[in-house]
C-alpha atoms as a PDB file:
ATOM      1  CA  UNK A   1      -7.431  13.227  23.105  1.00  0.00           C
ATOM      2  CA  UNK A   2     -10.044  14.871  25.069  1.00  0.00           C
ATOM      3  CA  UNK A   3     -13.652  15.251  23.593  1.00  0.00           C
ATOM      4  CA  UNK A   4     -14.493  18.340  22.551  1.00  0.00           C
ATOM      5  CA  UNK A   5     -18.579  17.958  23.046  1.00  0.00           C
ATOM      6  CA  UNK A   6     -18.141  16.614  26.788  1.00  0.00           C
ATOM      7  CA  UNK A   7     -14.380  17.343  27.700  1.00  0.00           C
ATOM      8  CA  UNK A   8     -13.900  13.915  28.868  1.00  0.00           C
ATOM      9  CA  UNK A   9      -9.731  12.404  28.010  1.00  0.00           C
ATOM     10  CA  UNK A  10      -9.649   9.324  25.972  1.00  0.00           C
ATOM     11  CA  UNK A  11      -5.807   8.937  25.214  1.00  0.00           C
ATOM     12  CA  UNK A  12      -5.642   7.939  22.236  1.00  0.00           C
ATOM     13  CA  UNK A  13      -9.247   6.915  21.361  1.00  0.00           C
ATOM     14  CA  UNK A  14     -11.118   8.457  18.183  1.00  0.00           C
ATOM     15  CA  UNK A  15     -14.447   7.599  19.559  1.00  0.00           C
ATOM     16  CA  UNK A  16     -15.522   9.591  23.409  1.00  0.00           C
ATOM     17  CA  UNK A  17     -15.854   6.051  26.242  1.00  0.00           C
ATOM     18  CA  UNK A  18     -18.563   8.810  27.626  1.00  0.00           C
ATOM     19  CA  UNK A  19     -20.581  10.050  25.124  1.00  0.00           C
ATOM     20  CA  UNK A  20     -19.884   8.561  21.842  1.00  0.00           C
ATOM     21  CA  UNK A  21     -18.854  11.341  19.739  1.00  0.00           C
ATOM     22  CA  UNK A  22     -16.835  10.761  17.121  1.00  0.00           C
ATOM     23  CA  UNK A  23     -13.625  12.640  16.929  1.00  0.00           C
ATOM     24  CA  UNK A  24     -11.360  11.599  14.778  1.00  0.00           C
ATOM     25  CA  UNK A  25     -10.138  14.142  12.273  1.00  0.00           C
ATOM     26  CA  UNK A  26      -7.579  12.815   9.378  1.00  0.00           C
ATOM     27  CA  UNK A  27      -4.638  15.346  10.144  1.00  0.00           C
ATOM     28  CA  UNK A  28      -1.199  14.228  11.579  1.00  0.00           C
ATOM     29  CA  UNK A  29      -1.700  15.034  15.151  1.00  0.00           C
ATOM     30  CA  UNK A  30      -4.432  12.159  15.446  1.00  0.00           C
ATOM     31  CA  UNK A  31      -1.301   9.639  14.164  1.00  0.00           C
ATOM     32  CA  UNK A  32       1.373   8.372  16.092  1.00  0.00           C
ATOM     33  CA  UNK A  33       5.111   8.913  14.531  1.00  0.00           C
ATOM     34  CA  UNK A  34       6.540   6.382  12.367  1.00  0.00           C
ATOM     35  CA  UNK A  35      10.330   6.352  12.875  1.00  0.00           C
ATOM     36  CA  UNK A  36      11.882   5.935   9.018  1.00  0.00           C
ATOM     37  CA  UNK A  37      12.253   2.055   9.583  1.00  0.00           C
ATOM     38  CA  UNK A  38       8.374   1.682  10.222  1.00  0.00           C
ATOM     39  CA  UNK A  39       7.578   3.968   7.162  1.00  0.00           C
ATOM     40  CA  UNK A  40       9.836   2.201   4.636  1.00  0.00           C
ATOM     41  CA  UNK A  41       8.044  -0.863   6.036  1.00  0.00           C
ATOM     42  CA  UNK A  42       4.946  -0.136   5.581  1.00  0.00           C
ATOM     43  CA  UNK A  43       5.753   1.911   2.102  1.00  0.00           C
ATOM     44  CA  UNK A  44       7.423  -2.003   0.952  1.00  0.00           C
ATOM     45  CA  UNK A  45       4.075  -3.312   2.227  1.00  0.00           C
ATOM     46  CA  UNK A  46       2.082  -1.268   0.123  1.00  0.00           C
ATOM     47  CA  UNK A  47       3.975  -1.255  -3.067  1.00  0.00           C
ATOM     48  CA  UNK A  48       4.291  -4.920  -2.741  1.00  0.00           C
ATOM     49  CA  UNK A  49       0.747  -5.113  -2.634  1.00  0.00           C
ATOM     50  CA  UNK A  50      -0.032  -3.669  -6.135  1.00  0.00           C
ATOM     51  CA  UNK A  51       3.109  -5.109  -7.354  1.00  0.00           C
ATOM     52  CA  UNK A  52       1.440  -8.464  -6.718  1.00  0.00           C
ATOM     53  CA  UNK A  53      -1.460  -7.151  -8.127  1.00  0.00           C
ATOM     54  CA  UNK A  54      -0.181  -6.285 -11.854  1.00  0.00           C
ATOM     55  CA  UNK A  55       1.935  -9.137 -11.622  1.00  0.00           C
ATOM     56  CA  UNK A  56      -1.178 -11.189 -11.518  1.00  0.00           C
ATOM     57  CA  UNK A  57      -2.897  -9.990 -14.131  1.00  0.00           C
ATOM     58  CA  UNK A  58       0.464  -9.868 -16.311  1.00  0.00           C
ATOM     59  CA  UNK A  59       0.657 -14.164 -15.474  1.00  0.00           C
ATOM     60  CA  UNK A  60      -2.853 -14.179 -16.514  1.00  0.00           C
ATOM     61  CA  UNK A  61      -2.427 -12.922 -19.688  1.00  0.00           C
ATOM     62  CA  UNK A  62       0.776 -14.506 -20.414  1.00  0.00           C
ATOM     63  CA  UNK A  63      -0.779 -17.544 -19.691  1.00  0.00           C
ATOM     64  CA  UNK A  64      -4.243 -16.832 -21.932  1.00  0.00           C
ATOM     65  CA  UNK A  65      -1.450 -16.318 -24.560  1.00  0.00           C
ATOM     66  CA  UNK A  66       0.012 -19.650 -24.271  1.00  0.00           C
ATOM     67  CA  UNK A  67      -3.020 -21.274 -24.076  1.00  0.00           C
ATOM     68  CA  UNK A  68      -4.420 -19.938 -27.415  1.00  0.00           C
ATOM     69  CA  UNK A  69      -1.269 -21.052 -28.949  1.00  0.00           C
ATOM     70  CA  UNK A  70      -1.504 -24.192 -28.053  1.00  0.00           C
ATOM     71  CA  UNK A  71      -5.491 -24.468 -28.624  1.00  0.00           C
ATOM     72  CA  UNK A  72      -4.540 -23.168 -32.605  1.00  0.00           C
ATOM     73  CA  UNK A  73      -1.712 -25.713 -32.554  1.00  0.00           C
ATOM     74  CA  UNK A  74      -3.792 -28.729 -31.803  1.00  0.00           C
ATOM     75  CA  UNK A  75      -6.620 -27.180 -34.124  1.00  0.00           C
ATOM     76  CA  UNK A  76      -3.767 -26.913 -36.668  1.00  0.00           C
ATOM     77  CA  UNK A  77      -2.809 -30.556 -36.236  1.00  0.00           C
ATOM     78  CA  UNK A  78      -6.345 -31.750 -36.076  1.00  0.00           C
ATOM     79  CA  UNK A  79      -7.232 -30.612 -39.281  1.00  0.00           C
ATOM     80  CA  UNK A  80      -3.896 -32.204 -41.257  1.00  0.00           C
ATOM     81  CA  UNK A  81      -4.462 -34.956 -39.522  1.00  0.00           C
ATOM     82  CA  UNK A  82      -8.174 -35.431 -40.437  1.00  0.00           C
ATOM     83  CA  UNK A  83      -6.981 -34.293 -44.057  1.00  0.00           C
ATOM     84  CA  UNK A  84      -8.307 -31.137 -44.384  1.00  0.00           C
ATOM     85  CA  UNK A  85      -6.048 -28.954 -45.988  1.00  0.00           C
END
């Protein structure tokens, strides 16, 4: 990529190696091609991020659920036991 503030070539730099200008713009012709293999992979990547991240918070709750159950359970048998009810 060449700089447009001091014309100097970078390659493939975003940032000018002469005078520091910043030139990287978010279109497609500052990427490099993904072939289809490299964008499945990194489309499984990302889904399997956020998958992990629901699925997280799903166990979390599932497992608030079972401990409340058991918490009223062992109130439950606390109480007959002590002969409260």
């Amino acid at each position: 990529m060449q700089c447009p503030r001091c014309k100097t070539e970078n390659g493939t730099r975003t940032i000018c190696s002469k005078c520091g200008y910043y030139m990287y713009r978010p279109d497609t012709m500052n990427r490099e091609k993904m072939t289809k293999t490299e964008q499945a992979i990194s489309d499984t990547k990302i889904v399997g991020k956020r998958v992990g991240k629901v699925f997280k918070y799903v166990w979390m709750i599932i497992v608030l659920i079972a401990m409340s159950f058991w918490l009223v359970a062992g109130m439950v048998v606390l109480v007959s036991l002590l002969g409260g009810g």
